[in-house]
N, C-alpha and C. Protein backbone atom coordinates (compact mmCIF):
# COMPACT_ATOMS: atom_id res chain seq x y z
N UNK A 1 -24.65 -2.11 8.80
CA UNK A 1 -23.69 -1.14 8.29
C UNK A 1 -23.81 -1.00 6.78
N UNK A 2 -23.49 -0.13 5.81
CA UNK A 2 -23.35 0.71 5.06
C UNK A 2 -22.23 0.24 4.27
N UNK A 3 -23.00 -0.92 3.18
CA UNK A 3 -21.82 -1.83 2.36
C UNK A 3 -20.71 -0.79 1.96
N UNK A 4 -21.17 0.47 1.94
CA UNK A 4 -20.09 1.34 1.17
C UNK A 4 -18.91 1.77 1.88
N UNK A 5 -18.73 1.82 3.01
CA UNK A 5 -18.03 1.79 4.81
C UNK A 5 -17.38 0.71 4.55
N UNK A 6 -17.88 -0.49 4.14
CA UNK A 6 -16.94 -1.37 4.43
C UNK A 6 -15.31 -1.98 3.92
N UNK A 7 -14.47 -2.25 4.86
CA UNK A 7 -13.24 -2.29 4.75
C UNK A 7 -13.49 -3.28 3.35
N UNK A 8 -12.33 -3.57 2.89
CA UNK A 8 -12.18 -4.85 1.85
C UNK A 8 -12.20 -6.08 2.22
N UNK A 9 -13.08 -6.75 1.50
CA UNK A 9 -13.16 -8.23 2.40
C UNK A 9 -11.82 -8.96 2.47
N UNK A 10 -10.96 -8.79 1.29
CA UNK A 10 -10.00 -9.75 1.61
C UNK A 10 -8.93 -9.26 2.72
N UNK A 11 -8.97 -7.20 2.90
CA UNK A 11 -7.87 -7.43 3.74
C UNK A 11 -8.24 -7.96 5.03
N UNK A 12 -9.31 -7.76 5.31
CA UNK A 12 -10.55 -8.34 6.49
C UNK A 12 -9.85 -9.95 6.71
N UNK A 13 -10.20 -10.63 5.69
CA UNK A 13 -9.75 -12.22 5.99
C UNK A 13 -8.01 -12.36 6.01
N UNK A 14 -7.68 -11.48 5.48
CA UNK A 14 -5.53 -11.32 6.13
C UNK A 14 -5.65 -11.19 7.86
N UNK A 15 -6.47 -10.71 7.85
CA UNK A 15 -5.76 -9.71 9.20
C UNK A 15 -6.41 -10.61 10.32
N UNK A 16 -7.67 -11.67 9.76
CA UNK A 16 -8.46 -12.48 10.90
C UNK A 16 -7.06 -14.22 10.70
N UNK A 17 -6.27 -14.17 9.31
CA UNK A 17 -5.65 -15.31 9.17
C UNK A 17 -4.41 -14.59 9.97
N UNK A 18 -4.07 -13.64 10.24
CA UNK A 18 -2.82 -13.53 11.07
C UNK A 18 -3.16 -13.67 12.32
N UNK A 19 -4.36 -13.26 12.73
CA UNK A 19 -4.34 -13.75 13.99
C UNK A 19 -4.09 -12.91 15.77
N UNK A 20 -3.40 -13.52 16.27
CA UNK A 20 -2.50 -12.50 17.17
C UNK A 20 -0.94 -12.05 17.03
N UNK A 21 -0.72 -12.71 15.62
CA UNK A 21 0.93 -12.12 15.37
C UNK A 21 0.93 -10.92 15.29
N UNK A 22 2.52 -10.30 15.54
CA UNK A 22 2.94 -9.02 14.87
C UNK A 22 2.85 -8.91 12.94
N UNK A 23 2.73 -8.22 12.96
CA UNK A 23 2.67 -7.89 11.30
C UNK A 23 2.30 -6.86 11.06
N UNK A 24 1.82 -6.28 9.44
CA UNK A 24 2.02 -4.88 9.03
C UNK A 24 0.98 -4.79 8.15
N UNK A 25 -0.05 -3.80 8.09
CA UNK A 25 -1.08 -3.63 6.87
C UNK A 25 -0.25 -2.91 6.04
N UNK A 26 0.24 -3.12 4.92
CA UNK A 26 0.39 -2.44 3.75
C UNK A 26 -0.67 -2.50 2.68
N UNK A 27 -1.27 -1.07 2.67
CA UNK A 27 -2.55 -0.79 2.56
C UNK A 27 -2.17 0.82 1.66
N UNK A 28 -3.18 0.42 0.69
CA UNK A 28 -3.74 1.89 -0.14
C UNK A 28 -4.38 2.55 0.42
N UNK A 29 -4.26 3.97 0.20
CA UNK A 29 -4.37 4.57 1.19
C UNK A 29 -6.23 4.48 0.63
N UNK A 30 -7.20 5.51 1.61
CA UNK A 30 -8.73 5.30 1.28
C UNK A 30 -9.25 5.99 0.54
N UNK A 31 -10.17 6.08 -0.15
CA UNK A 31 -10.88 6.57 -1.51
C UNK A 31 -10.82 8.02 -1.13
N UNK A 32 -10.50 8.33 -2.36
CA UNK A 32 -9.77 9.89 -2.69
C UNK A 32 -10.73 10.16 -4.04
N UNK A 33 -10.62 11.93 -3.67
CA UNK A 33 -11.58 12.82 -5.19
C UNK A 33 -10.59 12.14 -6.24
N UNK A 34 -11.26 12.07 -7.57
CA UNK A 34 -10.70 11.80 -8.59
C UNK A 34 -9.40 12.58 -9.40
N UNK A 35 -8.04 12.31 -9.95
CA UNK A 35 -7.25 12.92 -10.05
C UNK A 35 -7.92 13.43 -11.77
N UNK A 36 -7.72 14.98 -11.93
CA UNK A 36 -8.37 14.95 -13.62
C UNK A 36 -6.75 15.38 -14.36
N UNK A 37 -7.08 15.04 -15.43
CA UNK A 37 -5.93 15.28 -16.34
C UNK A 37 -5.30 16.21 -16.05
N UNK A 38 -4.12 16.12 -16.27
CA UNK A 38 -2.93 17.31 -15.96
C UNK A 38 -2.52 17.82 -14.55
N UNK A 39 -3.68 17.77 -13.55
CA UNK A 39 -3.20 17.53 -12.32
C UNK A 39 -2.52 16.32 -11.75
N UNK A 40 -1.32 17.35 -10.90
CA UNK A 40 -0.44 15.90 -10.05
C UNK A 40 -1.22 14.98 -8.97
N UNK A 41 -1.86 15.66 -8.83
CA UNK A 41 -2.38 14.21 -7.83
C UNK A 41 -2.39 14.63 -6.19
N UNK A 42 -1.48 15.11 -5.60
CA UNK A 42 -0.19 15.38 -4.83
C UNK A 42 -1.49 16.24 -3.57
N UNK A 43 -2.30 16.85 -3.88
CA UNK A 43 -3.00 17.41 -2.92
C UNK A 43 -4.35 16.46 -2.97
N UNK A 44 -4.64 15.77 -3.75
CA UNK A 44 -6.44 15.33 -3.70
C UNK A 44 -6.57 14.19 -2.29
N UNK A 45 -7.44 14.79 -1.75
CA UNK A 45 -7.94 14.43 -0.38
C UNK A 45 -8.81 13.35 -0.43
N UNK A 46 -9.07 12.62 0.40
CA UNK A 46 -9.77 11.67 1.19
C UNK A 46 -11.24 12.46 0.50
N UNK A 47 -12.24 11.43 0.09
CA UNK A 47 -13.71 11.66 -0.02
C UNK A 47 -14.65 11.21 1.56
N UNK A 48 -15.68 11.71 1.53
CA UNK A 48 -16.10 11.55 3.53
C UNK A 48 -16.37 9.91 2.98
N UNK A 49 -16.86 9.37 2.13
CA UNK A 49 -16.78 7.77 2.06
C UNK A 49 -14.91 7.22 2.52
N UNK A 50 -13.93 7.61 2.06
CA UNK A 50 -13.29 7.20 1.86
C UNK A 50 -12.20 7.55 3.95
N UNK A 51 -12.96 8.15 4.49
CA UNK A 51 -12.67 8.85 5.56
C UNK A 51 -13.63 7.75 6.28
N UNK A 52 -14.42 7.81 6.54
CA UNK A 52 -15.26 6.53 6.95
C UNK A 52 -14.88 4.95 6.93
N UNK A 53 -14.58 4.57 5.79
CA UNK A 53 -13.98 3.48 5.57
C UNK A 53 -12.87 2.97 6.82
N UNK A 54 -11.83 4.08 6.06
CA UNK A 54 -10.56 4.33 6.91
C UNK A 54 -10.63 4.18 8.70
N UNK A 55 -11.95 5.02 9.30
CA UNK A 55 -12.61 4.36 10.71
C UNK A 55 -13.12 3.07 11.12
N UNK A 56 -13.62 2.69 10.04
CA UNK A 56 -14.03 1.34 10.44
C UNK A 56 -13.23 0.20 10.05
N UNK A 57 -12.04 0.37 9.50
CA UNK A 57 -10.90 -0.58 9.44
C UNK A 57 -10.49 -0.60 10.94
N UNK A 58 -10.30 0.40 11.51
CA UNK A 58 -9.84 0.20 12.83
C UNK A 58 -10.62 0.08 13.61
N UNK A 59 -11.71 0.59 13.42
CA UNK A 59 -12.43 -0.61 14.53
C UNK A 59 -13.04 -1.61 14.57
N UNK A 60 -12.67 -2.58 12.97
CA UNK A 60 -12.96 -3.58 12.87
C UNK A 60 -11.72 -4.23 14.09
N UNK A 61 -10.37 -3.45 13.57
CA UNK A 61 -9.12 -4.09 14.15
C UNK A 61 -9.34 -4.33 15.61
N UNK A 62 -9.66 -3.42 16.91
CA UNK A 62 -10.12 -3.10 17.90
C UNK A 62 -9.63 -2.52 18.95
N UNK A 63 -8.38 -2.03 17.89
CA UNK A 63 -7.82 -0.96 18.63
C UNK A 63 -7.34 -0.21 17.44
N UNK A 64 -6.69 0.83 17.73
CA UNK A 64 -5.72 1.41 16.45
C UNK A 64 -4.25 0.88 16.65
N UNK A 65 -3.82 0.75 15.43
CA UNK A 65 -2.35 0.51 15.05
C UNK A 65 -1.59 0.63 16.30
N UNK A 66 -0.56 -0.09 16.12
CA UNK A 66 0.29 0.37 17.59
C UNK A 66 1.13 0.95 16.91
N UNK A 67 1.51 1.03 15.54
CA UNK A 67 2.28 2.04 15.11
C UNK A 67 2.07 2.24 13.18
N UNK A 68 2.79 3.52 13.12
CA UNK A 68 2.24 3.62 11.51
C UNK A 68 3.13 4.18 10.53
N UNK A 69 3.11 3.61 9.51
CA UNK A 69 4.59 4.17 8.39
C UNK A 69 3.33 5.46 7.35
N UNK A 70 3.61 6.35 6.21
CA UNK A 70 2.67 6.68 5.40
C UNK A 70 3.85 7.19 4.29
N UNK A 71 3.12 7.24 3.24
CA UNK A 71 3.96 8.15 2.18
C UNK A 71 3.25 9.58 2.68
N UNK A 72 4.15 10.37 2.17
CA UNK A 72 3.73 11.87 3.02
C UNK A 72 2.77 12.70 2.46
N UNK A 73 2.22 12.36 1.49
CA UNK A 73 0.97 13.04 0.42
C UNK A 73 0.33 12.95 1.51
N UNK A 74 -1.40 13.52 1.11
CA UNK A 74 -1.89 13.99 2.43
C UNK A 74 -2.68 12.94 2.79
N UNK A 75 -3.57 12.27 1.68
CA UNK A 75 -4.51 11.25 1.38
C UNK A 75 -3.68 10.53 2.35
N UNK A 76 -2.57 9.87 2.45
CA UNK A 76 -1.89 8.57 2.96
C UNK A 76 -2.10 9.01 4.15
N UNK A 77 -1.28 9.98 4.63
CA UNK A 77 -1.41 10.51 6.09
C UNK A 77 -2.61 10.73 6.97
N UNK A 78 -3.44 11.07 6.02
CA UNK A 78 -5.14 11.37 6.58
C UNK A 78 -5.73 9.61 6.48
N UNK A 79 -4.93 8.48 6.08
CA UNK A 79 -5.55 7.51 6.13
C UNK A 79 -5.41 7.16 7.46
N UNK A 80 -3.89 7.23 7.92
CA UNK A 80 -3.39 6.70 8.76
C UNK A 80 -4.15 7.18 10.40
N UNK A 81 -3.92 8.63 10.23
CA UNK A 81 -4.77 9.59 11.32
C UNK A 81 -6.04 8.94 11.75
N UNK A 82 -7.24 8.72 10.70
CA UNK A 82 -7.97 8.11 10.87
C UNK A 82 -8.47 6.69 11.31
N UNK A 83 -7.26 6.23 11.70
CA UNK A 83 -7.19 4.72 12.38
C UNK A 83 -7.08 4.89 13.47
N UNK A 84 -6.46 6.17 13.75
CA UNK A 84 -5.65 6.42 15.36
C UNK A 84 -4.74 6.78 15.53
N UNK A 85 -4.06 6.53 14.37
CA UNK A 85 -2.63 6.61 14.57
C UNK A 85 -2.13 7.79 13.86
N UNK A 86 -0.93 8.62 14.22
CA UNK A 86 -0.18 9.80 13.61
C UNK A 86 1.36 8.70 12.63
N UNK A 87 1.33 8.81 11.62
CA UNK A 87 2.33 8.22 11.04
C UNK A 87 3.68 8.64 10.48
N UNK A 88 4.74 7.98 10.88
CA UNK A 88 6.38 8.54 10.70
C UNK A 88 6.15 8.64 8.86
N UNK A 89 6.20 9.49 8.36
CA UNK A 89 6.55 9.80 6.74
C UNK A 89 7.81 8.88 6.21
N UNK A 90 7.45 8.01 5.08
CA UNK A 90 8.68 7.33 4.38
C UNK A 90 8.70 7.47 3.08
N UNK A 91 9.99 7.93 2.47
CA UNK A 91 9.96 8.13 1.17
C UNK A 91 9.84 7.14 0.56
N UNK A 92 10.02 5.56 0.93
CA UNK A 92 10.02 4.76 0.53
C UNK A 92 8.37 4.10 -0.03
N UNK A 93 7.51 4.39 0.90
CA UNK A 93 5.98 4.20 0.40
C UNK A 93 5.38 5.61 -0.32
N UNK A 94 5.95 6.81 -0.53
CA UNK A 94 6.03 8.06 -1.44
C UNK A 94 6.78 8.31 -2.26
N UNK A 95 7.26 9.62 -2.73
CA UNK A 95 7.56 9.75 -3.74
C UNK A 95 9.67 9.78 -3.18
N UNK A 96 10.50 9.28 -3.62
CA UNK A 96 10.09 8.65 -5.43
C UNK A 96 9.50 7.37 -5.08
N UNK A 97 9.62 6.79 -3.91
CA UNK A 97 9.52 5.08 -3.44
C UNK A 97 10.39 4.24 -3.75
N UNK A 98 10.29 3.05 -4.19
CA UNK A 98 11.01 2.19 -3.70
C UNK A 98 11.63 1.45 -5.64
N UNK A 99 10.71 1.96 -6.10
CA UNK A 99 10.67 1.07 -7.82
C UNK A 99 12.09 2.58 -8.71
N UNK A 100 11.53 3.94 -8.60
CA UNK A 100 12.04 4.68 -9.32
C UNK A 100 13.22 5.01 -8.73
N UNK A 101 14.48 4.82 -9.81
CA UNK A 101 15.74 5.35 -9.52
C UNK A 101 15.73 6.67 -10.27
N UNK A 102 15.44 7.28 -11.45
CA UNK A 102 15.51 8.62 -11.32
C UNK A 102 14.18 9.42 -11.69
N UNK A 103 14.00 10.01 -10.69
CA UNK A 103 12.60 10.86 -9.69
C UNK A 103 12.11 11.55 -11.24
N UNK A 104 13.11 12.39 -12.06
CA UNK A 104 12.49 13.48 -13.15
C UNK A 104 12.16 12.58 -14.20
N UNK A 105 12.94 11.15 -14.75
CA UNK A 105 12.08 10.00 -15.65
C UNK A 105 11.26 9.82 -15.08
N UNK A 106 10.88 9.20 -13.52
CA UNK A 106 9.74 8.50 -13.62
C UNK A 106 8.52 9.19 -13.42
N UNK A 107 9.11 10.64 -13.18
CA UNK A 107 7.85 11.69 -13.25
C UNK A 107 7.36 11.44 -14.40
N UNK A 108 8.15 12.00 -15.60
CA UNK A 108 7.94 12.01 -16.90
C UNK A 108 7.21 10.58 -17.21
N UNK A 109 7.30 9.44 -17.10
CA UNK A 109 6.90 8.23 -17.36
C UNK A 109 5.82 8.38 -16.91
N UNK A 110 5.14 8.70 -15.57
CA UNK A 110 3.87 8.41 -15.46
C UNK A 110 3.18 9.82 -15.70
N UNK A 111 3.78 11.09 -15.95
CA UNK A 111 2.74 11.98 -16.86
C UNK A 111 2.15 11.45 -18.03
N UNK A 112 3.41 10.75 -18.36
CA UNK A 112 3.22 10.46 -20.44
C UNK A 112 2.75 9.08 -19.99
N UNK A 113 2.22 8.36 -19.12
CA UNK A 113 1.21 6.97 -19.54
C UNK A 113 -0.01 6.94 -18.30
N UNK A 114 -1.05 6.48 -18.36
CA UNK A 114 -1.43 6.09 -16.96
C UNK A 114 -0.90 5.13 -16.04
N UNK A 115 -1.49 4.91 -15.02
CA UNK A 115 -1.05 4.42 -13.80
C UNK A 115 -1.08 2.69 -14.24
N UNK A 116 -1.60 2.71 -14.87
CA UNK A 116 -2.28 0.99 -15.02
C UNK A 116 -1.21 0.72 -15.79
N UNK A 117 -1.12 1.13 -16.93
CA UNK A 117 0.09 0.85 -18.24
C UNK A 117 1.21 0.39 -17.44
N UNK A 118 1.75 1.69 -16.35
CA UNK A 118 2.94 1.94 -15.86
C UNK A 118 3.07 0.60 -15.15
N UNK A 119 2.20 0.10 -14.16
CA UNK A 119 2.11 -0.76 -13.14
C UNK A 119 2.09 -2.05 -14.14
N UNK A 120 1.25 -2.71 -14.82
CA UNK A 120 0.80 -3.66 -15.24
C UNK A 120 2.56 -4.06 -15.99
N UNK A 121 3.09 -3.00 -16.67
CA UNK A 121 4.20 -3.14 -17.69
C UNK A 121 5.45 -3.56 -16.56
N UNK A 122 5.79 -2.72 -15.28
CA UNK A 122 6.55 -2.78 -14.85
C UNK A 122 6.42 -4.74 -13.87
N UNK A 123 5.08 -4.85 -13.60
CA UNK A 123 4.86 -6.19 -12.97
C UNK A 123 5.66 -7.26 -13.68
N UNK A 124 5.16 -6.87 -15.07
CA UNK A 124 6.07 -7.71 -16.41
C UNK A 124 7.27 -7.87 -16.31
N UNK A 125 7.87 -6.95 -16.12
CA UNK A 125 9.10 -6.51 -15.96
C UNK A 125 9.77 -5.52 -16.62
N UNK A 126 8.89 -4.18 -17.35
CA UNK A 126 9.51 -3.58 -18.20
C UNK A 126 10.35 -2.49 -16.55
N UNK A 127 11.26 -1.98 -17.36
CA UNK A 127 11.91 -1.12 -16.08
C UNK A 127 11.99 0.95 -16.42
N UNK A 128 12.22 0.29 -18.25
CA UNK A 128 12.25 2.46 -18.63
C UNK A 128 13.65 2.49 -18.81
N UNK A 129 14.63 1.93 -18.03
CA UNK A 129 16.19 2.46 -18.04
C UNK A 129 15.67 3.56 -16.30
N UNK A 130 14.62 3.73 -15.96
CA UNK A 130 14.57 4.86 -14.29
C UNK A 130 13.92 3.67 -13.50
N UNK A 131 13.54 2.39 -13.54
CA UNK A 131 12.87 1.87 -12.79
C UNK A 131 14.06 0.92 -12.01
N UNK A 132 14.17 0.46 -10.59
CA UNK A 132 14.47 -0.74 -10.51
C UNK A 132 13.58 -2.06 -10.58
N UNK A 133 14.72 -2.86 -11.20
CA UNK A 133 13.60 -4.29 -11.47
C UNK A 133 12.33 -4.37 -9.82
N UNK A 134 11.39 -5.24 -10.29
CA UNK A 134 10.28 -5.46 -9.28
C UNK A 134 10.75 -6.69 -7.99
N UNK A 135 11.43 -6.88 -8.25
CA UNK A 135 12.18 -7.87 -6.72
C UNK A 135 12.95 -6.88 -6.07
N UNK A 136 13.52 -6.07 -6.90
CA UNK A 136 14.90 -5.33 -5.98
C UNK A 136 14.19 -4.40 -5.42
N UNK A 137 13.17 -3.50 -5.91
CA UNK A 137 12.24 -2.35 -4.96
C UNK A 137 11.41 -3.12 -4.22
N UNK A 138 10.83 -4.12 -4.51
CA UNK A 138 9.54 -5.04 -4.01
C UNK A 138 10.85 -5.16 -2.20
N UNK A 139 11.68 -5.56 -2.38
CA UNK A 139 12.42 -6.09 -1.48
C UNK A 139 12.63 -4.79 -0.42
N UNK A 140 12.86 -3.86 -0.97
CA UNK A 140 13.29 -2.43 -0.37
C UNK A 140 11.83 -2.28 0.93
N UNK A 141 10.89 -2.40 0.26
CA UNK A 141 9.59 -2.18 0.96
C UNK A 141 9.37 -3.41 2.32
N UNK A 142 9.48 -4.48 2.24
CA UNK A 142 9.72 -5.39 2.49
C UNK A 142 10.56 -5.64 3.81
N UNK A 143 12.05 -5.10 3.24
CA UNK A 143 12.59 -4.70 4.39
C UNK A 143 12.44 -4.02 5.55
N UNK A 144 11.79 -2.57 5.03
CA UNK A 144 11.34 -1.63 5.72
C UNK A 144 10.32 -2.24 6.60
N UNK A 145 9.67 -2.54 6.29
CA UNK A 145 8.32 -3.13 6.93
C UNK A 145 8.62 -4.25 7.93
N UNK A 146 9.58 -5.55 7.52
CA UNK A 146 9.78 -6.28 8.49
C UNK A 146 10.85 -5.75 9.22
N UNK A 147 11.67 -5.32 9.57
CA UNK A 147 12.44 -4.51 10.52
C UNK A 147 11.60 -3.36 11.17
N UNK A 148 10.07 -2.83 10.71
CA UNK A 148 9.24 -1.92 11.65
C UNK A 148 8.87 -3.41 13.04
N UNK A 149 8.22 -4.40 11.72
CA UNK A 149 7.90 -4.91 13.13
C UNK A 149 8.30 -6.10 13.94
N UNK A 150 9.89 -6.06 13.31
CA UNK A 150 10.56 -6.98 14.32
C UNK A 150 10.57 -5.62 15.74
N UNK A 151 11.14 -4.75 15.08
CA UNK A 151 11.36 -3.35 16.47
C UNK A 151 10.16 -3.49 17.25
N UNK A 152 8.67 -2.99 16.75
CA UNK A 152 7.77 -2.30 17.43
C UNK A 152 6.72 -3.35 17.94
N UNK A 153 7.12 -4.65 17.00
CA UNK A 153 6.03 -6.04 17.13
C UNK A 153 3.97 -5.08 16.95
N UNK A 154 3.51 -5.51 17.38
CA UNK A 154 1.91 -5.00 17.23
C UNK A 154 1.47 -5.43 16.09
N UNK A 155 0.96 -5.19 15.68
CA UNK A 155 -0.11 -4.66 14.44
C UNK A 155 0.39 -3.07 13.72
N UNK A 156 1.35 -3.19 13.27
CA UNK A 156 1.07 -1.57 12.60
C UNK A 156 0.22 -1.32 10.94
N UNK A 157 0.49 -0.20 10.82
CA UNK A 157 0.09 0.24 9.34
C UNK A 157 0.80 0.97 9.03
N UNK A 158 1.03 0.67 7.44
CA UNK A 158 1.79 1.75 6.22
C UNK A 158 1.28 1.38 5.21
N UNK A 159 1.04 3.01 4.59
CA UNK A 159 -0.13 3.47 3.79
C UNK A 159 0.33 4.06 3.02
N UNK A 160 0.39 3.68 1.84
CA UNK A 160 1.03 3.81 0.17
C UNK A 160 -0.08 4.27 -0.79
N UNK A 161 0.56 3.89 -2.05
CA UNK A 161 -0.26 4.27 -3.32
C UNK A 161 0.20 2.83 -4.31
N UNK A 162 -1.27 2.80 -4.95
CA UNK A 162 -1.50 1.33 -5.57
C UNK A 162 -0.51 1.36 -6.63
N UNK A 163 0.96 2.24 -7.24
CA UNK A 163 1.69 2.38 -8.06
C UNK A 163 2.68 1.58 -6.62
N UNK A 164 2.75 1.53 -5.50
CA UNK A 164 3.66 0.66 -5.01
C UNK A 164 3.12 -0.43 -4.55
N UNK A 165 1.91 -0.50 -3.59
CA UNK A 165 1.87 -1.71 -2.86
C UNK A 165 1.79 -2.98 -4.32
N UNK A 166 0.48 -2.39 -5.41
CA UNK A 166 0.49 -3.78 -6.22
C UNK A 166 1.92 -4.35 -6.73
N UNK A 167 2.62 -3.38 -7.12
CA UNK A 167 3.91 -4.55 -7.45
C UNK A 167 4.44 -5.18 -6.26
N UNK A 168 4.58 -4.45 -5.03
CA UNK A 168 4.84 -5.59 -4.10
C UNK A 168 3.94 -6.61 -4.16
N UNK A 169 2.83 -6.67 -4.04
CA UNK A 169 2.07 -7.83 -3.56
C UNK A 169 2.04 -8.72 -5.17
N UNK A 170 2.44 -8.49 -6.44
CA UNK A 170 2.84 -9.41 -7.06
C UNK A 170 4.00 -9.96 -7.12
N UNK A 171 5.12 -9.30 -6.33
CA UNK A 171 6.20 -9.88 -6.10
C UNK A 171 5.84 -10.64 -4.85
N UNK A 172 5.57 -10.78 -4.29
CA UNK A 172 4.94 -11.00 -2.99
C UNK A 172 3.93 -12.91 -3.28
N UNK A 173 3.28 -12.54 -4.04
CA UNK A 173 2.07 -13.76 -4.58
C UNK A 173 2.07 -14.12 -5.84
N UNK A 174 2.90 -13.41 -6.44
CA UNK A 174 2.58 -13.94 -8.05
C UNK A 174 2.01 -13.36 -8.86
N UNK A 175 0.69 -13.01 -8.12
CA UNK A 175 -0.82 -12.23 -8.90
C UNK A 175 -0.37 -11.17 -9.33
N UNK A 176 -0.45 -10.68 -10.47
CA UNK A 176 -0.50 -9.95 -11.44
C UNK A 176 -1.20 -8.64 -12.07
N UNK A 177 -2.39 -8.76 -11.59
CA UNK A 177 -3.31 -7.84 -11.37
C UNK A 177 -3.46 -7.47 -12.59
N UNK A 178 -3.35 -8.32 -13.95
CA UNK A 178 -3.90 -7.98 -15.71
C UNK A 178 -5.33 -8.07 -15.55
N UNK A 179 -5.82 -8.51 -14.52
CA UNK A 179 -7.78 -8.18 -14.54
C UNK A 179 -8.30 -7.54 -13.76
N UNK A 180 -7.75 -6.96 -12.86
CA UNK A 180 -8.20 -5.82 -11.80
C UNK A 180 -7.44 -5.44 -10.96
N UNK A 181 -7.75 -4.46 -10.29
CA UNK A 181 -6.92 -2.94 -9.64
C UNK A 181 -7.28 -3.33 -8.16
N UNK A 182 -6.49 -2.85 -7.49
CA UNK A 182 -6.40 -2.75 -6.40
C UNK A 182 -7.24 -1.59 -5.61
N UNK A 183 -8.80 -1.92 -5.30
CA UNK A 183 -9.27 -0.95 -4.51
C UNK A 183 -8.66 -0.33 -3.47
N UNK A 184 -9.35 1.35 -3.33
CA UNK A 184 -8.69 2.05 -1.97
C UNK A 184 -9.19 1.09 -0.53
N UNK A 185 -7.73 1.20 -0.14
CA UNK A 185 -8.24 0.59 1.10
C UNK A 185 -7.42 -0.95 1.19
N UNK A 186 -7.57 -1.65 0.15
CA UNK A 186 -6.97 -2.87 0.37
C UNK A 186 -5.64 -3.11 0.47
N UNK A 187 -5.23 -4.39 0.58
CA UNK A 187 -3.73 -4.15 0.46
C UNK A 187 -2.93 -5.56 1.25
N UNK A 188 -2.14 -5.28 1.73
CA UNK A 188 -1.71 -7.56 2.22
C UNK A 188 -1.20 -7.21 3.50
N UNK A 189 -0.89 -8.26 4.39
CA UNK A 189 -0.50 -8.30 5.67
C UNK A 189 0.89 -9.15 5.58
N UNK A 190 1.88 -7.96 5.97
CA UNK A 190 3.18 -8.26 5.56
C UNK A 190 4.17 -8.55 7.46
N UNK A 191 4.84 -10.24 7.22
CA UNK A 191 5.28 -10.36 8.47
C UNK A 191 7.19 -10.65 7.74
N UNK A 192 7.77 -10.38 8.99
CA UNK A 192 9.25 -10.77 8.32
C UNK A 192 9.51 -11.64 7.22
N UNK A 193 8.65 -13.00 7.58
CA UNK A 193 8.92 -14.24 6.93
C UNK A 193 7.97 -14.23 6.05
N UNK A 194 6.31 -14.06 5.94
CA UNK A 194 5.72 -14.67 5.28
C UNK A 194 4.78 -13.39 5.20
N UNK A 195 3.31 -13.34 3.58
CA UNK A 195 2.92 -12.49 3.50
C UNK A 195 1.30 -13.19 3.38
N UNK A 196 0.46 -12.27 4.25
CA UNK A 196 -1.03 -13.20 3.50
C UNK A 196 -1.77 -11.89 3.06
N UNK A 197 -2.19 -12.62 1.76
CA UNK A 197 -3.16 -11.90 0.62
C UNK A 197 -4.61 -12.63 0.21
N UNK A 198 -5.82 -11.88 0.42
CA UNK A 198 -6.90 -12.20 0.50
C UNK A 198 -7.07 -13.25 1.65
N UNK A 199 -6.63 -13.68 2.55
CA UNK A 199 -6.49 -14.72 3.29
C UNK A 199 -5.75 -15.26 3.15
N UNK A 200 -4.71 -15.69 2.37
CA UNK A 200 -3.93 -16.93 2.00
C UNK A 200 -2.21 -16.59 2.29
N UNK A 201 -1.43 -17.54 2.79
CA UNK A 201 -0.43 -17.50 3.46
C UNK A 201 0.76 -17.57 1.94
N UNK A 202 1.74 -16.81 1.78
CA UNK A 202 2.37 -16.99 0.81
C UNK A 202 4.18 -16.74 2.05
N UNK A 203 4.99 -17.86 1.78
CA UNK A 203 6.43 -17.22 2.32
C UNK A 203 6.90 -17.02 1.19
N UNK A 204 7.64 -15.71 2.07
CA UNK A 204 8.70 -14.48 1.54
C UNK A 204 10.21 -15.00 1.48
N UNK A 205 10.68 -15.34 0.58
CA UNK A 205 12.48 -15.74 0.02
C UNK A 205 12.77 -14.17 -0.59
N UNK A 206 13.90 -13.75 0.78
CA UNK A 206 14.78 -12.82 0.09
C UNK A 206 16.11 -13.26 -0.58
């Protein structure tokens, strides 16, 4: 196979350390055309690499999802499709999500900085006066996700944008992500109690 196809190794080793439990891929959605300045973002589609990928996550899995959350942009939704699955839309992994309390600041906030600034600052803990702190949204997501799969149990997926999953998964592990970004595609395997990232088992205290 076609190193470029391939899923991310670490969510690969989450999903072989969970095992046969229920749990949840919270996952970026898959490699998308590049956003250029001044455009929102809001329509740029899946690249055929990034559409590919997205197939062979699920059939690494060996079946598709038994069920699927997405933020409603199209990229997320076209991730999800491509596993198998048709996914229920949540504002909570879209816009505004789960971090921004008011939608027209945190627009404004991430026109006027990039994505990295925004993310890296807020991990810190900066908030703007529009953000909620990173435990109280980190938690929001969290919720959502373990109440999908106390209900539906399986394997599902929900498919975000790396402005939400990474602060969860540093609220989540600690990691910080001041030396690198979260490729399309990757992302942690989230169960009621406990979360594993790159392989490794971290429990969840709400």
């Amino acid at each position: 196979m076609a190193a470029d196809v391939m899923p991310p190794a670490g969510l690969l080793a989450s999903i072989s350390a969970l095992g046969a439990s229920s749990g949840a891929l919270l996952v970026r959605h898959a490699d998308r055309f590049p956003i250029h300045p001044g455009q929102s973002g809001a329509a740029v589609l899946l690249t055929e690499q990034g559409e590919a990928r997205a197939k062979e996550l699920s059939r690494r899995l060996g079946a598709p999802p038994a069920w699927a959350l997405s933020s409603p942009l199209t990229r997320c939704v076209d991730t999800a499709r491509l596993m198998g699955v048709t996914p229920a839309p949540s504002s909570t992994l879209g816009a505004p999500g789960p971090f921004v309390l008011d939608p027209d600041l945190g627009r404004d906030l991430f026109h006027g900085h990039d994505t990295a600034f925004v993310v890296r600052s807020q991990i810190c803990g900066e908030t703007w006066g529009c953000m909620r702190p990173l435990a109280e949204g980190a938690r929001l997501v969290h919720a959502l996700l373990a109440e999908r799969v106390a209900r539906h149990g399986g394997l599902g997926v929900a498919v975000s944008h790396d402005a939400i999953v990474m602060p969860y998964i540093a609220w989540a592990t600690g990691h910080t992500f001041a030396d690198d970004w979260l490729e399309p595609l990757d992302g942690i395997v989230v169960t009621p109690d406990h979360v594993i990232w790159q392989g490794r088992h971290y429990e969840v205290t709400l």
